[in-house]
Protein backbone atom coordinates (compact mmCIF):
# COMPACT_ATOMS: atom_id res chain seq x y z
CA UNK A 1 -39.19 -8.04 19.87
CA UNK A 2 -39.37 -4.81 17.00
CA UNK A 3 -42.73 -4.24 16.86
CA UNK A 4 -44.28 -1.18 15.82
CA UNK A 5 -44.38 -0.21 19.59
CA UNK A 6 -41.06 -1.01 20.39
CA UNK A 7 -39.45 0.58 17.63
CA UNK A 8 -41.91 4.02 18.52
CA UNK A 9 -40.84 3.71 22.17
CA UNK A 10 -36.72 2.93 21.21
CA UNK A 11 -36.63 5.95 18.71
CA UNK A 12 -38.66 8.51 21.69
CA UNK A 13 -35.66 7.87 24.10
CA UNK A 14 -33.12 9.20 21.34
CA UNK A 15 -34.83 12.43 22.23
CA UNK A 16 -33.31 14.41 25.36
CA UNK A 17 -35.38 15.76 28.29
CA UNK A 18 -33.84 18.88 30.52
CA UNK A 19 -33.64 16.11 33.19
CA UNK A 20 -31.52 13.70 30.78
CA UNK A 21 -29.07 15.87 29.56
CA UNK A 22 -25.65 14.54 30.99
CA UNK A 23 -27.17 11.34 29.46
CA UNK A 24 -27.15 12.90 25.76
CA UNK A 25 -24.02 14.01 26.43
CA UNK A 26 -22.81 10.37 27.07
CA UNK A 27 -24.59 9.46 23.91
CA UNK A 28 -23.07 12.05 21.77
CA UNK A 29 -19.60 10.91 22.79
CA UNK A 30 -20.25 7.60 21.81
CA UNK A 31 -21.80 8.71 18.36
CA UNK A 32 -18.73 10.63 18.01
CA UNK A 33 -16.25 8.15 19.16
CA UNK A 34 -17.55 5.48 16.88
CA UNK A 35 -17.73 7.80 13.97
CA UNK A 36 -14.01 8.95 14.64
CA UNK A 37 -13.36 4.86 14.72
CA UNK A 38 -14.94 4.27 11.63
CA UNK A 39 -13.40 7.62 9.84
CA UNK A 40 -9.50 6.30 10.99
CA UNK A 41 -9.87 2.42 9.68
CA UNK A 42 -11.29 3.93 5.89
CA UNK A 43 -8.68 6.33 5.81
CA UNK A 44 -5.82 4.13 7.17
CA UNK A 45 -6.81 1.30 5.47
CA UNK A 46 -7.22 3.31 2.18
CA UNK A 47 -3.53 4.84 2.63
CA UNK A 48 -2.08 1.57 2.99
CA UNK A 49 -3.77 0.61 -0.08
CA UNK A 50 -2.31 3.70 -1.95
CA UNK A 51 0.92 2.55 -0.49
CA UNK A 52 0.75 -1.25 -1.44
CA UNK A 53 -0.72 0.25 -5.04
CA UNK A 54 2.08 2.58 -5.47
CA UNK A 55 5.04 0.39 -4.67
CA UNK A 56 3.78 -2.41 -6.83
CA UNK A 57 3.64 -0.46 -9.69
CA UNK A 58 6.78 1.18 -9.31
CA UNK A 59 8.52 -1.71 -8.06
CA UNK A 60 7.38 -3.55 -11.33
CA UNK A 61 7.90 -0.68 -13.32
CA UNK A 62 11.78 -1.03 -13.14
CA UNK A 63 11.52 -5.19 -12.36
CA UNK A 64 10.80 -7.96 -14.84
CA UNK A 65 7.22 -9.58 -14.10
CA UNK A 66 9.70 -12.80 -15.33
CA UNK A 67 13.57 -13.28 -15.59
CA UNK A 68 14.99 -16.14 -17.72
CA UNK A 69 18.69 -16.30 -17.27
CA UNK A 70 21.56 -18.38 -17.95
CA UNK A 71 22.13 -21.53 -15.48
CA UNK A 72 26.08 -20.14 -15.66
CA UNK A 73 24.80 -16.68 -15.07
CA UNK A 74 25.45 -15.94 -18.75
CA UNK A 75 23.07 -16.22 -21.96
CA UNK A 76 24.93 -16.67 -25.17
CA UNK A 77 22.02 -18.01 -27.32
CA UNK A 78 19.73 -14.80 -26.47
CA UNK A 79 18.51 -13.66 -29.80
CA UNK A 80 16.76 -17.34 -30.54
CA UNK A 81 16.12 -17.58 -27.22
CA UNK A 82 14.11 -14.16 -27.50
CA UNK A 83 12.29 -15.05 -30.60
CA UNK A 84 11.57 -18.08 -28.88
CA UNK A 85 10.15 -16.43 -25.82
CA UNK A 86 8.28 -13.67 -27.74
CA UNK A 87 5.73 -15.84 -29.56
CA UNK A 88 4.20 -17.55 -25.81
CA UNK A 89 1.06 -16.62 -24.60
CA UNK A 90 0.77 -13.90 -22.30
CA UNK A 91 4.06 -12.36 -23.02
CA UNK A 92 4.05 -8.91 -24.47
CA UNK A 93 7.47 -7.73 -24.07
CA UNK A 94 11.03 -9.43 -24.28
CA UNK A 95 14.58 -7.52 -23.67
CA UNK A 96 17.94 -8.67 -22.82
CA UNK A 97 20.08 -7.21 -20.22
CA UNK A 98 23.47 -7.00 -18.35
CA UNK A 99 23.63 -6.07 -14.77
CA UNK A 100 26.46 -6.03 -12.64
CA UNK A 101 27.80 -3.65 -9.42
CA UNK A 102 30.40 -0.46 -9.72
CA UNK A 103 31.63 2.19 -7.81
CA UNK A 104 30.58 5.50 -9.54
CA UNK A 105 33.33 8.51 -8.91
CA UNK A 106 33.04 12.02 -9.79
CA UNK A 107 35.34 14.64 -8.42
CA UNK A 108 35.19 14.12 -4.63
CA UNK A 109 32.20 12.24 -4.39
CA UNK A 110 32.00 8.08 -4.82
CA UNK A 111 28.56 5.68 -4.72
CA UNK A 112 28.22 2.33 -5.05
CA UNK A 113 25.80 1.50 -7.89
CA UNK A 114 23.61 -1.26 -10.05
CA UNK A 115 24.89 -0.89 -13.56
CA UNK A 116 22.24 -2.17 -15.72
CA UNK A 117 23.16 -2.64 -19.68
CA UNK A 118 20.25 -2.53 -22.01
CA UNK A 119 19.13 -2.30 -25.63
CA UNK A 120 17.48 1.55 -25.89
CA UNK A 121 14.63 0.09 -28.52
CA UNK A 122 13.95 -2.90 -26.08
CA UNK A 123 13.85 -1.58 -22.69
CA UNK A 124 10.51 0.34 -23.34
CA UNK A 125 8.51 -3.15 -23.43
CA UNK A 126 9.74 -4.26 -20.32
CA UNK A 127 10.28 -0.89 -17.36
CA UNK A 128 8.62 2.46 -17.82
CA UNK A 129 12.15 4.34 -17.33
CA UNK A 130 11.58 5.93 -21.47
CA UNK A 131 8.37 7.64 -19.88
CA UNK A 132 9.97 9.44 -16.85
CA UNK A 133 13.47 10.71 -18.29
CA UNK A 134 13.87 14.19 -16.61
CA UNK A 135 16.53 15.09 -19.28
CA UNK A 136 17.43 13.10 -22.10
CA UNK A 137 16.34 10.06 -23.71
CA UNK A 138 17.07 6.12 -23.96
CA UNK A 139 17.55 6.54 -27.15
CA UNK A 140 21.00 8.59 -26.16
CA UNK A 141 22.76 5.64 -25.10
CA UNK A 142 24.53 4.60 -28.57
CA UNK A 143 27.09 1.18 -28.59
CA UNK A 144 30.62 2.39 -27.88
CA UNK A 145 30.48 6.27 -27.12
CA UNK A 146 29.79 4.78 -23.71
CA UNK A 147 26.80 6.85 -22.27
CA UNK A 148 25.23 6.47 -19.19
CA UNK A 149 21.50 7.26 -18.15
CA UNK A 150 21.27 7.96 -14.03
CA UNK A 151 18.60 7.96 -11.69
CA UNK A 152 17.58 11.49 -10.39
CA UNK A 153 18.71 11.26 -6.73
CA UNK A 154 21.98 9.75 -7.77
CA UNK A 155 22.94 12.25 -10.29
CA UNK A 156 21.79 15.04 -7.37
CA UNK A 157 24.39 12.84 -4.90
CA UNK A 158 27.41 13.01 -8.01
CA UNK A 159 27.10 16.75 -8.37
CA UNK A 160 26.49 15.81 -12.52
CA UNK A 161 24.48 17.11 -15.30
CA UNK A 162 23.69 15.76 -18.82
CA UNK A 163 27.19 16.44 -20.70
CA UNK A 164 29.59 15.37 -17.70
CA UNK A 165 32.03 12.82 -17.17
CA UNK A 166 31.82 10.10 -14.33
CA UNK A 167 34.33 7.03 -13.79
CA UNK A 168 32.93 3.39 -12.80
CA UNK A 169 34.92 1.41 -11.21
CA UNK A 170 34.31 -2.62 -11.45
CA UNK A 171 35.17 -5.19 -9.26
CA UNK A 172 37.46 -6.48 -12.12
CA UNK A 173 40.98 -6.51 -12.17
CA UNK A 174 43.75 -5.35 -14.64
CA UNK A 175 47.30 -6.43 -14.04
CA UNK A 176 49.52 -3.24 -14.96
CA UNK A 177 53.18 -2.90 -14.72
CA UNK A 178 51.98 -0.89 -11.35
CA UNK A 179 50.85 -3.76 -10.22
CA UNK A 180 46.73 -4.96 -9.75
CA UNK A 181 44.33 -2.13 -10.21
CA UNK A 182 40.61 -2.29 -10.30
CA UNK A 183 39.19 -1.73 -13.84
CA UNK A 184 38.35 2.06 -14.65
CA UNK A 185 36.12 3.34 -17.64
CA UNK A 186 34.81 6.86 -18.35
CA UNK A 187 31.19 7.75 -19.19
CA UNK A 188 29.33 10.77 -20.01
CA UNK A 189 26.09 11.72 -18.65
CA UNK A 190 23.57 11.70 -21.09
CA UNK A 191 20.25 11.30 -19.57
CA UNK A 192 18.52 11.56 -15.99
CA UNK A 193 15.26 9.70 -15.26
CA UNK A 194 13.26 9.77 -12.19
CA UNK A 195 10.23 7.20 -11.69
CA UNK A 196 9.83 8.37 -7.99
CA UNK A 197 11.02 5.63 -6.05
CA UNK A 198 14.42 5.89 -3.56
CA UNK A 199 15.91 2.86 -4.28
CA UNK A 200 15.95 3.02 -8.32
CA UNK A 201 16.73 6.91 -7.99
CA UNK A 202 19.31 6.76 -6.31
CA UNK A 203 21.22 3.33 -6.85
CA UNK A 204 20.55 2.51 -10.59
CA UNK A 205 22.38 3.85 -14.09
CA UNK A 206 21.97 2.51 -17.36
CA UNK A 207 24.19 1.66 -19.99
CA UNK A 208 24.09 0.41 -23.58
CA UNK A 209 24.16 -3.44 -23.54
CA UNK A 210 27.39 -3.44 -25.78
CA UNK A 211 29.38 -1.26 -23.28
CA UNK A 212 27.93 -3.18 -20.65
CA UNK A 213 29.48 -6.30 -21.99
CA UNK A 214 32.60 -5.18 -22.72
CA UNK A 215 32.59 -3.11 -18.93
CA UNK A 216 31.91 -6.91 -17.13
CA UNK A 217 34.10 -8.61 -19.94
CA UNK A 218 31.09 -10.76 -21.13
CA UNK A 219 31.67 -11.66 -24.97
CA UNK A 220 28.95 -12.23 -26.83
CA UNK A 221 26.69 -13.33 -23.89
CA UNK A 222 24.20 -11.45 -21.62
CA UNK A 223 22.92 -12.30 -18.25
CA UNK A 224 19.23 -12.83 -19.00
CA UNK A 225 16.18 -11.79 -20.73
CA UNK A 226 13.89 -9.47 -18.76
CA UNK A 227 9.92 -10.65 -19.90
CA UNK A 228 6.85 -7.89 -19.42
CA UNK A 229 3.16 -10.03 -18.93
CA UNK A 230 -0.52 -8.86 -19.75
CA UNK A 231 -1.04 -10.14 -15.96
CA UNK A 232 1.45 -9.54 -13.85
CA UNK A 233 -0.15 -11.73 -10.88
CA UNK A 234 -0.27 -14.84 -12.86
CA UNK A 235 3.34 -14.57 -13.02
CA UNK A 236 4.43 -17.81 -10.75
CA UNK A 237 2.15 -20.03 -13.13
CA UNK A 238 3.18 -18.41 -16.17
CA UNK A 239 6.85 -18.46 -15.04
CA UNK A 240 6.38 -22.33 -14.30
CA UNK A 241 5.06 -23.17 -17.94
CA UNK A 242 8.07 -20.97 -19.53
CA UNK A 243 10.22 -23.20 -17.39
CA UNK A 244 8.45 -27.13 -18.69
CA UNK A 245 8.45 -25.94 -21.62
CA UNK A 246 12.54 -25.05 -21.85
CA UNK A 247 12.61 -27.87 -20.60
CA UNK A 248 14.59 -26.62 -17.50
CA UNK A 249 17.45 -25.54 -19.63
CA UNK A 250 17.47 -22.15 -18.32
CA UNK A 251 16.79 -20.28 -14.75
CA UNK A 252 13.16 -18.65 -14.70
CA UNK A 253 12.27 -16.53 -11.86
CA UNK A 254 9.26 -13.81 -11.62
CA UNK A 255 8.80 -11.01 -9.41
CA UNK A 256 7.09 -12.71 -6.95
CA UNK A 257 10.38 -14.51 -5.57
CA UNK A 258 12.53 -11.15 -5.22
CA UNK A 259 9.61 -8.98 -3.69
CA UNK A 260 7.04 -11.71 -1.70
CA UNK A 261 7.94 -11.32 1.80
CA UNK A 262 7.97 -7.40 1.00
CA UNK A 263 4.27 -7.54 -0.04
CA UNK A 264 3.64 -10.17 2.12
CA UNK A 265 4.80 -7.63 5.27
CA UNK A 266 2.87 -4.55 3.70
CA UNK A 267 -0.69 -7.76 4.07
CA UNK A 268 0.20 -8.27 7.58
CA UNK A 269 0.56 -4.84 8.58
CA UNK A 270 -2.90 -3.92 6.61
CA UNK A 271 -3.87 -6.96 9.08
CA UNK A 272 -2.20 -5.91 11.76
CA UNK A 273 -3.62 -1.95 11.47
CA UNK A 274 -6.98 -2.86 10.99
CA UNK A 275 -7.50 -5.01 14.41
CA UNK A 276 -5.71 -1.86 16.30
CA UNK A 277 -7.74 0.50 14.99
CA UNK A 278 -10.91 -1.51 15.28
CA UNK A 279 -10.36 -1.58 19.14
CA UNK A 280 -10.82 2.30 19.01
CA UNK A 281 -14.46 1.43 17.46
CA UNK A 282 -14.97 -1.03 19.86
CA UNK A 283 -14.22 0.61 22.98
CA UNK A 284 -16.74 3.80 21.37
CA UNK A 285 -19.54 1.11 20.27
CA UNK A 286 -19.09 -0.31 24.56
CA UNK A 287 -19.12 3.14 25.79
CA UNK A 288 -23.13 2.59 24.46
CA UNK A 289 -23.52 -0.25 27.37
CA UNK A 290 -22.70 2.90 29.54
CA UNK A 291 -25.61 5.05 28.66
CA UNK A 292 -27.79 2.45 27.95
CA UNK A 293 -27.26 1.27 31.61
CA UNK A 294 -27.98 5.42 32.69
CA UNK A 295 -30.82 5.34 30.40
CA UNK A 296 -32.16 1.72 31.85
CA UNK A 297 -31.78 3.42 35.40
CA UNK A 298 -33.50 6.62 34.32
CA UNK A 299 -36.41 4.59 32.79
CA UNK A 300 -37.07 1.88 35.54
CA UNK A 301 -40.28 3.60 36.36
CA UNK A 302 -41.83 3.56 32.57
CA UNK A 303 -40.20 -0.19 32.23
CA UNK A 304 -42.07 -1.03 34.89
CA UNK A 305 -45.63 0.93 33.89
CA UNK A 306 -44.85 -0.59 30.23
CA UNK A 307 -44.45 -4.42 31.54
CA UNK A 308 -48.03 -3.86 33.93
CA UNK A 309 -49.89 -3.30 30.73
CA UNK A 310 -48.54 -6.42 29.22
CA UNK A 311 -45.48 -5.15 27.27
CA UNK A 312 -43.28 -8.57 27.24
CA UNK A 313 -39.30 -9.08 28.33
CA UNK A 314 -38.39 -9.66 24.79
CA UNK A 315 -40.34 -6.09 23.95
CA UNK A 316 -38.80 -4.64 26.63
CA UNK A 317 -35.13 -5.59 25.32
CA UNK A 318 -36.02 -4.44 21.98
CA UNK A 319 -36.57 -1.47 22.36
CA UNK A 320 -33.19 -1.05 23.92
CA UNK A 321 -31.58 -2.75 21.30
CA UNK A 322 -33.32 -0.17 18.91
CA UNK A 323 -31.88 2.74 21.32
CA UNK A 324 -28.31 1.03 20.78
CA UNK A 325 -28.68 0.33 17.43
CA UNK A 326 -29.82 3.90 16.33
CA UNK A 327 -26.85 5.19 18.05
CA UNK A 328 -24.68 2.29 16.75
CA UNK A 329 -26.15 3.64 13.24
CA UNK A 330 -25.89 7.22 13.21
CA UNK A 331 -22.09 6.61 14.37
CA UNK A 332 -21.31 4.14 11.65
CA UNK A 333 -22.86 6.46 8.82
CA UNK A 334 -21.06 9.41 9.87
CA UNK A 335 -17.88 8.16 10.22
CA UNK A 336 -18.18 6.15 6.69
CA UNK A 337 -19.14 9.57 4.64
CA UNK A 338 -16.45 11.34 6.74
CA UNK A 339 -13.64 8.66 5.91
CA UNK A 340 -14.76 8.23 2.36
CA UNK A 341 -14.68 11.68 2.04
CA UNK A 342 -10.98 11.87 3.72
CA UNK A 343 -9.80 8.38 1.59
CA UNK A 344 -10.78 10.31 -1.75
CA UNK A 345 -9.09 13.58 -0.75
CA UNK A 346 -6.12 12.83 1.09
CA UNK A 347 -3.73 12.95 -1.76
CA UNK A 348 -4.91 16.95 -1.43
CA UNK A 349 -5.00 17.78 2.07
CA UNK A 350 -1.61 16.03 3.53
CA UNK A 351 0.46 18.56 1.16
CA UNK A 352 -1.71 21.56 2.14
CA UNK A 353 -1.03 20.86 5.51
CA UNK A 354 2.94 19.85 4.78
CA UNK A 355 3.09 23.37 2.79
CA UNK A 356 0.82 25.28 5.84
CA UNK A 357 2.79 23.96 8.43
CA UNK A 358 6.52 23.99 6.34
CA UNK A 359 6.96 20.27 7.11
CA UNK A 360 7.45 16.79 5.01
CA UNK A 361 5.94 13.52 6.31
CA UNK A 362 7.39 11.71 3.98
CA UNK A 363 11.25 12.18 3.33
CA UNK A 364 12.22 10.28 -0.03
CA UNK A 365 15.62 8.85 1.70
CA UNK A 366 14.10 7.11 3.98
CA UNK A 367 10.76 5.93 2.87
CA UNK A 368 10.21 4.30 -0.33
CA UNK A 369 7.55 6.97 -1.63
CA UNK A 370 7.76 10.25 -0.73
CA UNK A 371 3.78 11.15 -1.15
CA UNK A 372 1.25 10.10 0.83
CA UNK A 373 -1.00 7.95 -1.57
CA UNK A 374 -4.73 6.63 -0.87
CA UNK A 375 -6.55 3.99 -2.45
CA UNK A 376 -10.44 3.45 -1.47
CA UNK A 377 -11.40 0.00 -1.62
CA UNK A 378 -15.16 -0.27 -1.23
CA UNK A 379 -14.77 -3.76 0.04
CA UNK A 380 -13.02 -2.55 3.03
CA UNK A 381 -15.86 0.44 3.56
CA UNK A 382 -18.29 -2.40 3.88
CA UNK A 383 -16.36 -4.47 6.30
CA UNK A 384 -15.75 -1.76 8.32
CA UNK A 385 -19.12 -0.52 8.65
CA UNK A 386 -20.77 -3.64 9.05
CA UNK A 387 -17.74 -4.50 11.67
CA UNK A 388 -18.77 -1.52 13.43
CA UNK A 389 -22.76 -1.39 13.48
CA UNK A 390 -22.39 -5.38 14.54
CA UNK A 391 -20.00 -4.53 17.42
CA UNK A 392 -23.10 -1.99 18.55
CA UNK A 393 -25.83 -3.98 18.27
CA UNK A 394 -23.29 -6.09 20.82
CA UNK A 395 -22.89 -3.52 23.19
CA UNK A 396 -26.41 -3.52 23.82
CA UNK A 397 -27.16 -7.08 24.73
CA UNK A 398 -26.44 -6.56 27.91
CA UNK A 399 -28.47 -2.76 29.03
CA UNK A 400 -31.20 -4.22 26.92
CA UNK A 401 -31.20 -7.72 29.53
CA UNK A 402 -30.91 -5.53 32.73
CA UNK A 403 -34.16 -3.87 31.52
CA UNK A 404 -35.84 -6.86 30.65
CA UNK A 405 -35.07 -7.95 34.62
CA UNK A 406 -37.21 -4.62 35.90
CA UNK A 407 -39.43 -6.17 38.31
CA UNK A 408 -42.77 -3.51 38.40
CA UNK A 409 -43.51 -4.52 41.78
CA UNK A 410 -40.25 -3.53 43.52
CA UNK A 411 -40.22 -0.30 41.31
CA UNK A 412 -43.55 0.84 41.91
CA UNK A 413 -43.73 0.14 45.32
CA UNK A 414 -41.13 3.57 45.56
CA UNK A 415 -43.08 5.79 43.03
């Protein structure tokens, strides 16, 4: 079927006669079409990527890759507990913390809020909050003078500044000759951080872990022990062996529980994206069964002058198959370099054309990142490309047949 003559024959027809034009015209669109196909699945595909990237680092930036709490809800034996802990395999960083929901007032304005307590020297193994203080440090937060640490967006919500005063309000209550009032404690602002996620800027403050206990009335006790791993996506199994080996005493939980059917969506969309947008390169790679069937009709008369000097059914196919295929080809490998080119540059281009155009894609309160990241996986590049150049090669089957069909007799009999 590709012989030598085939293959000379299949590459000759690429080239347009005066006579053929409106036919290389069809051809170009269907170059063009499947390159524009190819370009939107690598750069799609590579965005979503960025995205699923992004949110999984700062996601587990702020989360424990493993939680071990109290079955109660409390932890009083924490400090053998975290000796314990810090000696297993795989883990590389142990701190103990105390969470619990307020009501954060200042002046006029009121937000509901995820108090979490920590130790200032410990929190650094487990989150990356030390590394993206915007004013401040961890290190601020000393037991009793009851500082608080807020997320960016929160702080820009409250109106406050490093230095101010806030009130949080707890869900506990104190029995006063006025009757039952909700619990009230003052705080000054002594940090800011920002790790450029919505959810923590906005709706998380820290604490020291001593004001945090006495805030939620704890004692001695805290309400778990936060655990960084060297690989964050063994976490089930290692989370599983903590547990046999506490013998089940304690709750263990890893990230996987709290965010799985989050990632899990972001997998099926990536799923979902890539069969959409491989219908746009599929309807380009069939709108090569159109020209091929112009170009079949155009060439009846060689077919037929070919097959009289012996050229064979399966020779004659082939060389339509070549025709697709080139076209098929020169489609795919444009519209690879052009989305490779666009995946590795995309980071660039969206804000020149949010700062040309004065507008922002991406608003940070109501998407969970407020850039537009990209992440080129070359696995993806090849499935895509091979994905496309197969669906071509499809598209010709059927021209390539027709051809093969020419009888000589009935065409020559008109020449």
């Amino acid at each position: 079927m590709f012989k030598p003559l085939t293959l000379f024959i299949g590459l000759r027809y690429t080239r347009a006669k005066r006579r053929t034009q409106f036919i290389s015209f069809i051809t170009l669109t269907s170059v063009l079409g499947i390159a524009l196909g190819v370009t939107a699945l690598i750069a799609v595909l590579s965005v979503m990527n960025g995205f699923e990237s992004e949110l999984r680092d700062r996601i587990l930036g702020m989360t424990s890759h493993t939680t071990i709490s109290g079955r109660s809800g409390k932890l009083y034996d924490w400090q053998q507990l975290e000796k314990e802990v810090s000696g297993k395999p795989h883990v590389i960083g142990v701190a103990p913390f105390v969470k619990g929901q307020v009501m954060i007032n200042a002046g006029r304005r009121v937000s509901g809020t995820l108090i979490r307590g920590i130790i200032p020297k410990y929190e650094p193994q487990v989150s990356e909050i030390a590394s993206n203080m915007k004013a401040g440090k961890l290190s601020d937060l000393v037991a009793s003078k009851f500082g608080i640490v807020l997320g960016a967006e929160l702080a820009n919500y409250l109106g406050v500044m490093p230095g101010d005063k806030i009130t949080l309000i707890t869900s506990q209550l104190n029995s006063t000759p006025a009757g039952i009032l909700p619990r009230l404690k003052r705080f000054t602002v002594v940090g800011i951080f920002r790790v450029g996620m919505y959810e923590y800027d906005r709706n998380m403050a820290l604490i020291h872990i001593d004001d945090a206990k006495k805030l939620f009335r704890l004692g001695d006790a805290v309400n778990g022990l936060r655990l960084k791993l060297d690989d964050l996506f063994n976490a089930p199994q290692i989370a599983q062996g903590l547990a046999n080996e506490l013998y089940n005493h304690y709750r263990v939980s890893d990230w996987t529980k709290a965010h799985s059917n989050f990632f899990r969506t972001i997998k099926t969309e990536k799923r979902v994206m890539f069969i959409i947008l491989l219908l746009i390169v599929a309807v380009a790679a069939f709108n090569i069964v159109s020209t091929l069937v112009m170009v079949v009709t155009d060439k009846r008369g060689d077919i037929a002058i070919l097959k009289t000097q012996g050229l064979s059914n399966m020779s004659v196919m082939g060389i339509f198959i070549i025709l697709g295929g080139i076209i098929g080809m020169i489609g795919t490998m444009l519209g690879t370099v052009c989305g490779v080119l666009l995946a590795l540059n995309i980071e660039t281009i969206v804000p020149a054309i949010e700062s040309f155009f004065g507008v922002h894609f991406m608003a940070a309160d109501v998407y969970y990142i407020s850039d537009v990241p990209s992440k080129l996986e070359w696995s993806d590049v090849y499935t895509i490309a091979t994905v496309s150049f197969v669906l071509s090669l499809v598209a010709t089957l059927y021209p390539a047949w027709q051809a093969s069909r020419v009888n000589p007799a009935e065409v020559l009999r008109y020449e």
